[in-house]
Protein backbone atom coordinates (compact mmCIF):
# COMPACT_ATOMS: atom_id res chain seq x y z
CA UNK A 1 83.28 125.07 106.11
CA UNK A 2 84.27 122.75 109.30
CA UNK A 3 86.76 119.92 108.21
CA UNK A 4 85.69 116.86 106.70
CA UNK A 5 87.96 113.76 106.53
CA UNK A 6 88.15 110.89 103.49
CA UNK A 7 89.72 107.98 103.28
CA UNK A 8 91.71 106.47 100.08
CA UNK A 9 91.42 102.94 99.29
CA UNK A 10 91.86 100.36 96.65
CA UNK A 11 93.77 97.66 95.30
CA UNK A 12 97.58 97.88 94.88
CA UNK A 13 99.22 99.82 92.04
CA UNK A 14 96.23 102.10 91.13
CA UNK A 15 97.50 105.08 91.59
CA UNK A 16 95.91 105.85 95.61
CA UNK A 17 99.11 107.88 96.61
CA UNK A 18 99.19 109.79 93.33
CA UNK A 19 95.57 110.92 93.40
CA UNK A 20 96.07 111.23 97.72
CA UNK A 21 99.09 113.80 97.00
CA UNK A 22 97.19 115.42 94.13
CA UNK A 23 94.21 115.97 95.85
CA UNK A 24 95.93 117.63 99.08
CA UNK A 25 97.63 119.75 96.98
CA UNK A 26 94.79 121.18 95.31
CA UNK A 27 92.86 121.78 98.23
CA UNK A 28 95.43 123.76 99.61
CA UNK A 29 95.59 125.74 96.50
CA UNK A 30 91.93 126.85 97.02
CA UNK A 31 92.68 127.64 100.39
CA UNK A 32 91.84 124.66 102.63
CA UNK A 33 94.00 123.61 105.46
CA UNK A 34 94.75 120.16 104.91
CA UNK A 35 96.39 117.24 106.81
CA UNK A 36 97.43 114.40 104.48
CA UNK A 37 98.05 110.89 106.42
CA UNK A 38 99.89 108.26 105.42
CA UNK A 39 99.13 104.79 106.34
CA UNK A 40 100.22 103.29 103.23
CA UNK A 41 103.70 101.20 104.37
CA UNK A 42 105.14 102.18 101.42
CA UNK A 43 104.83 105.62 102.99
CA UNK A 44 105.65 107.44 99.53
CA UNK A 45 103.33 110.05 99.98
CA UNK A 46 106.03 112.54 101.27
CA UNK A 47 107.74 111.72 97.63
CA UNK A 48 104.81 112.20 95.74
CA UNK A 49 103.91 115.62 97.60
CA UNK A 50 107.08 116.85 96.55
CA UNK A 51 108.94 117.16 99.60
CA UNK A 52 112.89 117.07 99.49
CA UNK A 53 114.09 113.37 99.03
CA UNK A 54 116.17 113.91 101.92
CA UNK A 55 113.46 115.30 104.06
CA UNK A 56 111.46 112.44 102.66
CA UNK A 57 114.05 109.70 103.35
CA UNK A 58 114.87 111.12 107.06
CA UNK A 59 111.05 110.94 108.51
CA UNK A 60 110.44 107.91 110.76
CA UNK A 61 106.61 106.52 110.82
CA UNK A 62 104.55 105.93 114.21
CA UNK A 63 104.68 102.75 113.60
CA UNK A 64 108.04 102.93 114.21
CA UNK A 65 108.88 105.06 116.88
CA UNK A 66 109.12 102.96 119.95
CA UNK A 67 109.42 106.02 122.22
CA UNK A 68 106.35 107.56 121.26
CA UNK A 69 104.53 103.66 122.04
CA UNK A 70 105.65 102.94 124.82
CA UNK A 71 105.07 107.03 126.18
CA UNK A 72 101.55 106.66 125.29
CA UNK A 73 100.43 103.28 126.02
CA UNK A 74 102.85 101.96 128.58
CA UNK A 75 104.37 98.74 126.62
CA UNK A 76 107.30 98.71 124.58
CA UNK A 77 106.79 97.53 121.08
CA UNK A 78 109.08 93.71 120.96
CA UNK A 79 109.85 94.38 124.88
CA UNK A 80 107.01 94.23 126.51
CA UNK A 81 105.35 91.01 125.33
CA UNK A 82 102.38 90.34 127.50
CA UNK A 83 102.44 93.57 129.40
CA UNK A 84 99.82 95.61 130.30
CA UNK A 85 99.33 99.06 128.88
CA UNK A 86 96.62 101.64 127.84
CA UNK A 87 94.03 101.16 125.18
CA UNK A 88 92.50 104.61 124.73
CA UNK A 89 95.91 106.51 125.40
CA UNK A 90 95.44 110.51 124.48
CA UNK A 91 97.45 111.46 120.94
CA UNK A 92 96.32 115.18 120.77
CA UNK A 93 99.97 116.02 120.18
CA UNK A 94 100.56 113.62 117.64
CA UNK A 95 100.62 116.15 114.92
CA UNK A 96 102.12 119.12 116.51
CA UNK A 97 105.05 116.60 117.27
CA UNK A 98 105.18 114.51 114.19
CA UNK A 99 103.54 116.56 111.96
CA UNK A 100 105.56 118.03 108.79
CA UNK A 101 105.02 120.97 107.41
CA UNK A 102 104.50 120.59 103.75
CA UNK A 103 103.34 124.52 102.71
CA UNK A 104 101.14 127.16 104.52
CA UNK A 105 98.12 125.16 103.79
CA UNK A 106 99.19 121.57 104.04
CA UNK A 107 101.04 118.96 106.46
CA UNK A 108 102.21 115.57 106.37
CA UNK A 109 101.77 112.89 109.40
CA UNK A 110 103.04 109.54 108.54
CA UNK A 111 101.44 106.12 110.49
CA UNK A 112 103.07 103.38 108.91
CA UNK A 113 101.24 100.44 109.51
CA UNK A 114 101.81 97.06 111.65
CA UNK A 115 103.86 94.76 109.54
CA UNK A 116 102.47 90.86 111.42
CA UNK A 117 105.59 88.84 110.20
CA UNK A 118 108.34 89.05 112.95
CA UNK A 119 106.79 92.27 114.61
CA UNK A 120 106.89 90.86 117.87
CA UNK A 121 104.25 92.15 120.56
CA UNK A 122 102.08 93.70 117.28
CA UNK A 123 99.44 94.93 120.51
CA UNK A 124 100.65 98.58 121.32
CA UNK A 125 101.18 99.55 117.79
CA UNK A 126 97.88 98.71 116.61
CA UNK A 127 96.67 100.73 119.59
CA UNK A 128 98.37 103.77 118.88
CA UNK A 129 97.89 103.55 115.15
CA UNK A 130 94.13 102.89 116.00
CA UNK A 131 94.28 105.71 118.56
CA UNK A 132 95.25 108.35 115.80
CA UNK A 133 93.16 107.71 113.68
CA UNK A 134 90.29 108.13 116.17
CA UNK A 135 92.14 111.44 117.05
CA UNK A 136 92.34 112.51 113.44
CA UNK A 137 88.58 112.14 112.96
CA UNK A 138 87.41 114.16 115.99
CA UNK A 139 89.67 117.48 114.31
CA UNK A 140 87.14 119.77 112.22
CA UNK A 141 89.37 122.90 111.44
CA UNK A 142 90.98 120.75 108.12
CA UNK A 143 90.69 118.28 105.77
CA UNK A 144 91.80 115.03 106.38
CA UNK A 145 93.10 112.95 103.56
CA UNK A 146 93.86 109.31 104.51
CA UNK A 147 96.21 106.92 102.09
CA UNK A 148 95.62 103.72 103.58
CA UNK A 149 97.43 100.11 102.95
CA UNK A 150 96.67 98.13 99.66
CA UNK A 151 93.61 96.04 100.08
CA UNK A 152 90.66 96.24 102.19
CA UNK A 153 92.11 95.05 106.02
CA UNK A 154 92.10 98.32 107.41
CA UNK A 155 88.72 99.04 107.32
CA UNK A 156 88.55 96.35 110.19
CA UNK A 157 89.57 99.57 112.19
CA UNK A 158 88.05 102.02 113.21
CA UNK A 159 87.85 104.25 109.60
CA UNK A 160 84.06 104.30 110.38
CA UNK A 161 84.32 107.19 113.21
CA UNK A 162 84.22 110.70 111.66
CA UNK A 163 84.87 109.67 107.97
CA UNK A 164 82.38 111.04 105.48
CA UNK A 165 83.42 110.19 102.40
CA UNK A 166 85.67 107.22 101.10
CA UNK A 167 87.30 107.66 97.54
CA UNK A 168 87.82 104.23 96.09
CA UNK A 169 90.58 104.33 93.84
CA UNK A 170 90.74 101.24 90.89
CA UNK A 171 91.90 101.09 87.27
CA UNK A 172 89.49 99.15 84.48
CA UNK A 173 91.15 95.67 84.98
CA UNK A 174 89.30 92.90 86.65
CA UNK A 175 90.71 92.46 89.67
CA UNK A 176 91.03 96.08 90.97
CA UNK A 177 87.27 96.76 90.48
CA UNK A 178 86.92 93.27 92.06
CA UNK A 179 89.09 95.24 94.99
CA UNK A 180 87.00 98.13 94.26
CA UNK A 181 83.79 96.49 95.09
CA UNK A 182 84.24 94.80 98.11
CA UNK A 183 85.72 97.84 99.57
CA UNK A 184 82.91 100.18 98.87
CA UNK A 185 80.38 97.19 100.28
CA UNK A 186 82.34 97.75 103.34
CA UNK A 187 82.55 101.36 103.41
CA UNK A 188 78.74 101.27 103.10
CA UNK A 189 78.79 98.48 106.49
CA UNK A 190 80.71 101.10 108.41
CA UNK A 191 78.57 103.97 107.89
CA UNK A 192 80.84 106.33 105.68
CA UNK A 193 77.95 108.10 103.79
CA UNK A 194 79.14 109.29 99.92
CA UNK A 195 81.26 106.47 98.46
CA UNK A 196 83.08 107.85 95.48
CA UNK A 197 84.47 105.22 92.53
CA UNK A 198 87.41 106.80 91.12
CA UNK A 199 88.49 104.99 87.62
CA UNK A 200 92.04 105.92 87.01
CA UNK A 201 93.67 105.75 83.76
CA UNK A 202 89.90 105.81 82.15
CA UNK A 203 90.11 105.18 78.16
CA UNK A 204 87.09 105.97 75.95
CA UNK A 205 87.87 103.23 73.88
CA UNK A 206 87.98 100.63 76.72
CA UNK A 207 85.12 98.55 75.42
CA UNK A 208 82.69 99.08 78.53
CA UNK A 209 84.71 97.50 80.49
CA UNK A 210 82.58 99.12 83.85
CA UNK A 211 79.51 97.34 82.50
CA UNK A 212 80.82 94.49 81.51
CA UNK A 213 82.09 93.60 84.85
CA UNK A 214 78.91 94.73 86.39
CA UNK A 215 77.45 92.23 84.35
CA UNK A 216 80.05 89.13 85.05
CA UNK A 217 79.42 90.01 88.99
CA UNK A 218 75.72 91.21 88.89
CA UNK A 219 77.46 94.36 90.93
CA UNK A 220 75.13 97.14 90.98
CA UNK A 221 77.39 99.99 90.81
CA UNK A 222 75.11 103.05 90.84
CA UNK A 223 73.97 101.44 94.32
CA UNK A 224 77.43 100.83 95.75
CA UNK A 225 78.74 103.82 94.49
CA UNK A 226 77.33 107.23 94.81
CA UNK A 227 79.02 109.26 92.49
CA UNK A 228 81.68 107.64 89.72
CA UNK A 229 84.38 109.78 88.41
CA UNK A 230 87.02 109.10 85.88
CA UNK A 231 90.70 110.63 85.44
CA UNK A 232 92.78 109.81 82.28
CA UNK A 233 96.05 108.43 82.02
CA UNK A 234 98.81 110.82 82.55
CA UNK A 235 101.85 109.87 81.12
CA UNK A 236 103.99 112.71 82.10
CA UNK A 237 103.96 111.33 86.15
CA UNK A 238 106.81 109.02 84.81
CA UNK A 239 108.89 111.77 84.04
CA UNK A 240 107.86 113.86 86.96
CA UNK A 241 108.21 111.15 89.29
CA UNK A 242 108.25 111.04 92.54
CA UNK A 243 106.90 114.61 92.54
CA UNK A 244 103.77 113.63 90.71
CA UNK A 245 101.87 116.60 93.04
CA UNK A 246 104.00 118.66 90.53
CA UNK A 247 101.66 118.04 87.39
CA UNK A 248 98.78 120.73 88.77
CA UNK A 249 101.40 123.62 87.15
CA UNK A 250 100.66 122.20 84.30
CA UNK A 251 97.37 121.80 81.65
CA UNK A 252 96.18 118.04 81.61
CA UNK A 253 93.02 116.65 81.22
CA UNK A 254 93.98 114.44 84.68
CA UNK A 255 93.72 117.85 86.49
CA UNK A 256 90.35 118.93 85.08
CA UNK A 257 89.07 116.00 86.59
CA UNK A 258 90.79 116.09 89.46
CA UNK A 259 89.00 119.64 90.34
CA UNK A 260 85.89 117.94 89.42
CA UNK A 261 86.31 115.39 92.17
CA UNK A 262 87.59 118.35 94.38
CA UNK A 263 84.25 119.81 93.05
CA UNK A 264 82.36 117.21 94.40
CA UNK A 265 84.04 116.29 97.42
CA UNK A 266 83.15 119.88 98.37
CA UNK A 267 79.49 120.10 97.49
CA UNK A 268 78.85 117.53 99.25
CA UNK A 269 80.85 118.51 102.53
CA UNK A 270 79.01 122.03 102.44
CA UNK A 271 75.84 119.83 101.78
CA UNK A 272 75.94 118.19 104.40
CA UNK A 273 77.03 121.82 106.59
CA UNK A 274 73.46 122.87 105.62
CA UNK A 275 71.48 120.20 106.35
CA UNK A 276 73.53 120.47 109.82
CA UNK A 277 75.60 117.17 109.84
CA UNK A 278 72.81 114.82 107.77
CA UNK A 279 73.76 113.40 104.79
CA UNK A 280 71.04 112.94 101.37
CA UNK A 281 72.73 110.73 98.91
CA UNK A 282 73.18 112.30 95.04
CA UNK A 283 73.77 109.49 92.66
CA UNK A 284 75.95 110.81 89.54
CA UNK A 285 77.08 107.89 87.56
CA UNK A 286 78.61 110.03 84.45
CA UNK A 287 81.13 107.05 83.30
CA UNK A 288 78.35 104.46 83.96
CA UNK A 289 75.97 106.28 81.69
CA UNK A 290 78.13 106.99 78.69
CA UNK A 291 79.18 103.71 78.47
CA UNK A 292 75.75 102.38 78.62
CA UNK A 293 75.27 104.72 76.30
């Protein structure tokens, strides 16, 4: 199979980098060579995949290396106010630079993001950032796995070009699935063909909660979503924390479903192999179903 890139999104406090550092893991366990980016500006991912905290603590984001800016698109970042410099500047050695090797099957390339308050000449970052991320979706020998920012800004970039699936990441409260809905509208605007919901910390005994907010919005969520999945609460990440990767050694009913998703995210990759590039939406609402049920 050729590489295939997806982008994680949702509201704040979810659990995006969590399922992004599970997820990479797992595919790497079956095999897959995977590149997990980080554009969260948290940038905990290298914590959560279980990388020394030292390691961790030591790696500098894109965002802020001003050497690597102002090498690839002439300006400066804070110096250069007004300055003229390159918007399509070539990144192909982005990850063989700043790349980190996590294991034989997965690596680690941390963006940042632009913070606007007090960032000065904001220009060349988000022309790098935006650069690399047009870079990252042109590379079919891996799988791509992209933690973005809180919120729904980013996809004012360019997510659109080469991403194939988006997973959209929310718990049952709600404003997340508020979150969660306006993101997946927007995936759908920018082309990105399967649109996954992904209902962390799922509870049987949440009362419909899905189809109740469905209702309250008039959201139709087997349209804006084409497959919904749902992962329990795990309440062993607190004690396994920030290595939450760590809980795949281990039988949990939040790893049977995260092979499930891996399961699907798969499927429909090899899917759309066969039909050579074309995409035919499957609609699988599972958690929408039982609790209309």
């Amino acid at each position: 199979m050729k590489g295939f890139r997806v982008v994680i999104t949702g509201k704040g406090g979810v659990g995006k980098t969590t399922l992004t550092s599970c997820l990479a893991r797992l595919l790497g366990q079956r095999g897959i060579k995977v590149l997990a980016a980080d554009e969260d500006p948290q940038m905990n991912l290298s914590y959560a995949l279980g990388l020394p905290p030292a390691q961790a603590a030591a790696i500098v984001p894109l965002s802020q290396n001003p050497d690597y800016i102002e090498e690839k698109t002439g300006a400066r970042p804070g110096k250069s106010f007004g300055a003229l410099f390159r918007l399509n500047p070539d990144v192909e050695d982005v990850v063989g630079r700043f790349g980190v090797r996590v294991d034989d099957h997965l690596s680690l390339l941390v963006m940042g993001t632009v913070v606007q308050a007090a960032g000065g000449c904001l220009c060349s970052e988000n022309v790098l950032l935006d650069s690399v991320l047009n870079y990252l979706a042109l590379r079919d020998e891996e799988a791509i796995l992209l933690d973005t920012q809180a919120g729904v800004e980013h996809f004012g970039r360019a997510l659109s070009k080469g991403f194939s699936q988006c997973l959209v990441v929310s718990d049952l409260s709600f404003n997340a699935l508020a979150v969660a809905r306006h993101a997946a509208e927007l995936a759908r605007q920018l082309g990105i063909v399967r649109i996954h919901l992904v209902v962390n910390r799922f509870r049987d005994e949440s009362g419909g909660k899905l189809q109740r907010f469905a209702e309250a919005t008039g959201a139709d969520l087997e349209k804006l979503f084409d497959v919904i999945h749902t992962l329990p609460g795990e309440a062993r990440f607190e004690q396994l924390e920030p290595d939450v990767s760590s809980i795949l050694q281990m039988e949990s009913a939040y790893v049977a479903g995260l092979h499930t998703l891996a399961d699907d995210l798969l499927a429909f990759e090899a899917q759309r192999s066969d039909l050579g590039g074309s995409a035919r939406k499957g609609l699988s609402a599972e958690a929408l179903a039982k609790e209309k049920g």
